[in-house]
C-alpha atoms as a PDB file:
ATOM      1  CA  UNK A   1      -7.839   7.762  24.801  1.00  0.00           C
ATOM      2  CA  UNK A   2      -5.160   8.670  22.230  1.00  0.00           C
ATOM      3  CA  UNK A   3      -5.273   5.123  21.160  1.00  0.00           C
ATOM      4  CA  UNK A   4      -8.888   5.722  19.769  1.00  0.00           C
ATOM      5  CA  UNK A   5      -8.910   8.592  18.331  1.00  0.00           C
ATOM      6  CA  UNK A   6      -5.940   7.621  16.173  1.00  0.00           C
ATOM      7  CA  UNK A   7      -7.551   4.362  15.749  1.00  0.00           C
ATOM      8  CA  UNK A   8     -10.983   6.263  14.235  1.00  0.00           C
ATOM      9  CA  UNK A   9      -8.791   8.706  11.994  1.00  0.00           C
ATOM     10  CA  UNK A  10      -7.089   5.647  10.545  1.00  0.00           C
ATOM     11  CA  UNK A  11     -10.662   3.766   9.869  1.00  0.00           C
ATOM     12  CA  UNK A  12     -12.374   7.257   8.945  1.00  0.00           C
ATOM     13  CA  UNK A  13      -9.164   7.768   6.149  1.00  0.00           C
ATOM     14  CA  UNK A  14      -9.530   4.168   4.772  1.00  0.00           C
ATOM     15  CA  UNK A  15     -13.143   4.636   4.443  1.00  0.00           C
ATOM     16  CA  UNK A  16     -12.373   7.840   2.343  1.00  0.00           C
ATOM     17  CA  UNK A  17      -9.958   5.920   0.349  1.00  0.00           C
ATOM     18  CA  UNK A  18     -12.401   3.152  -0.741  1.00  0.00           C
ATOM     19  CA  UNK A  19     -15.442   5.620  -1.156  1.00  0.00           C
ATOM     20  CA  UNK A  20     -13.530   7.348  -3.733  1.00  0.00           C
ATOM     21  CA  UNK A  21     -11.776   4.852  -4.853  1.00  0.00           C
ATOM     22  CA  UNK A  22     -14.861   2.976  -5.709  1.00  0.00           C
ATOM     23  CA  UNK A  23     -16.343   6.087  -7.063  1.00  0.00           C
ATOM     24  CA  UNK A  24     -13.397   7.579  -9.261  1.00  0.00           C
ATOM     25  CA  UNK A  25     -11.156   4.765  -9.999  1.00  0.00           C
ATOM     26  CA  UNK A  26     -10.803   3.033 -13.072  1.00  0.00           C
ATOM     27  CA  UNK A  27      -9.960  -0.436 -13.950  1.00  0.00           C
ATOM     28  CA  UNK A  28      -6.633  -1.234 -15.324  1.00  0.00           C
ATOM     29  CA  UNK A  29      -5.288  -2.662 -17.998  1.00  0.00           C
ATOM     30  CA  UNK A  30      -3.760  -5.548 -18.306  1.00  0.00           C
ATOM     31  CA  UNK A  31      -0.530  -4.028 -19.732  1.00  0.00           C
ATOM     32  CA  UNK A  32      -0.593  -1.740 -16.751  1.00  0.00           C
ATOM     33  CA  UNK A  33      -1.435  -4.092 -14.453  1.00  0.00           C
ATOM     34  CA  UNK A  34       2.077  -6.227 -15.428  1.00  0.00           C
ATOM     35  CA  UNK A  35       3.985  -3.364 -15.413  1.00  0.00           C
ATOM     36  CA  UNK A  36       3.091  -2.684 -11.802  1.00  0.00           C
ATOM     37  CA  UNK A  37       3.620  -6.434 -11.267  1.00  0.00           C
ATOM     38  CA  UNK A  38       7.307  -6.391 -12.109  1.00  0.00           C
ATOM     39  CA  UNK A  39       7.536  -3.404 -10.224  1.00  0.00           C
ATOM     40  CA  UNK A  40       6.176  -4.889  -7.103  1.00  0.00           C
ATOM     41  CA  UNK A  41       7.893  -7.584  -7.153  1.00  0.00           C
ATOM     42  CA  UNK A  42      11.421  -5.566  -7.560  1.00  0.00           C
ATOM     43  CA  UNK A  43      10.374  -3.279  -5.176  1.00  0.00           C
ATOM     44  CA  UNK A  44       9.339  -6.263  -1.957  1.00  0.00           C
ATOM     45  CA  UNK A  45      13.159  -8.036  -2.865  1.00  0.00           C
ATOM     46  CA  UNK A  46      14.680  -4.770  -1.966  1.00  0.00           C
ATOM     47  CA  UNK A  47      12.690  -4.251   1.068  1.00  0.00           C
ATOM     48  CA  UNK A  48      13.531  -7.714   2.372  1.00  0.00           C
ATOM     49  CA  UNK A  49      17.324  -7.186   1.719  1.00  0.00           C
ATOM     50  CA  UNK A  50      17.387  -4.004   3.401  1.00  0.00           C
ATOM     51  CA  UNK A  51      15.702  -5.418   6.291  1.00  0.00           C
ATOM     52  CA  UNK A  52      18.037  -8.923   6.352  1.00  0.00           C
ATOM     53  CA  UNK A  53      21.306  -6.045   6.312  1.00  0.00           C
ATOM     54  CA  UNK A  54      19.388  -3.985   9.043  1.00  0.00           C
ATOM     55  CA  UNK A  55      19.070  -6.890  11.278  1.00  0.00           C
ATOM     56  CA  UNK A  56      22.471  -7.812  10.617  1.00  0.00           C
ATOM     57  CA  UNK A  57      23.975  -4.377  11.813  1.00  0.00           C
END
């Protein structure tokens, strides 16, 4: 019973999340858009290190 009521507060938030994000949101940029590219990309190599030194320990 737990199971589904987390389970509908998780659906009932991500359906909050794309009603306002289609709502309120704004496009962005394409300069933006690299910027959080790089970023992304910097930020997934240090998660996969962390979890290769982790598993290592």
């Amino acid at each position: 019973m737990a199971l589904l009521i987390i389970l509908a507060v998780l659906f009932g938030g991500v359906g909050l999340m794309v009603v306002f994000g289609e709502r309120y949101a704004k496009p962005m940029n394409s300069e933006q858009q690299a910027k959080f590219s790089k970023i992304a990309i910097i930020l997934v190599f240090v998660l996969l290190v962390s979890a290769i030194v982790k598993n290592l320990m």
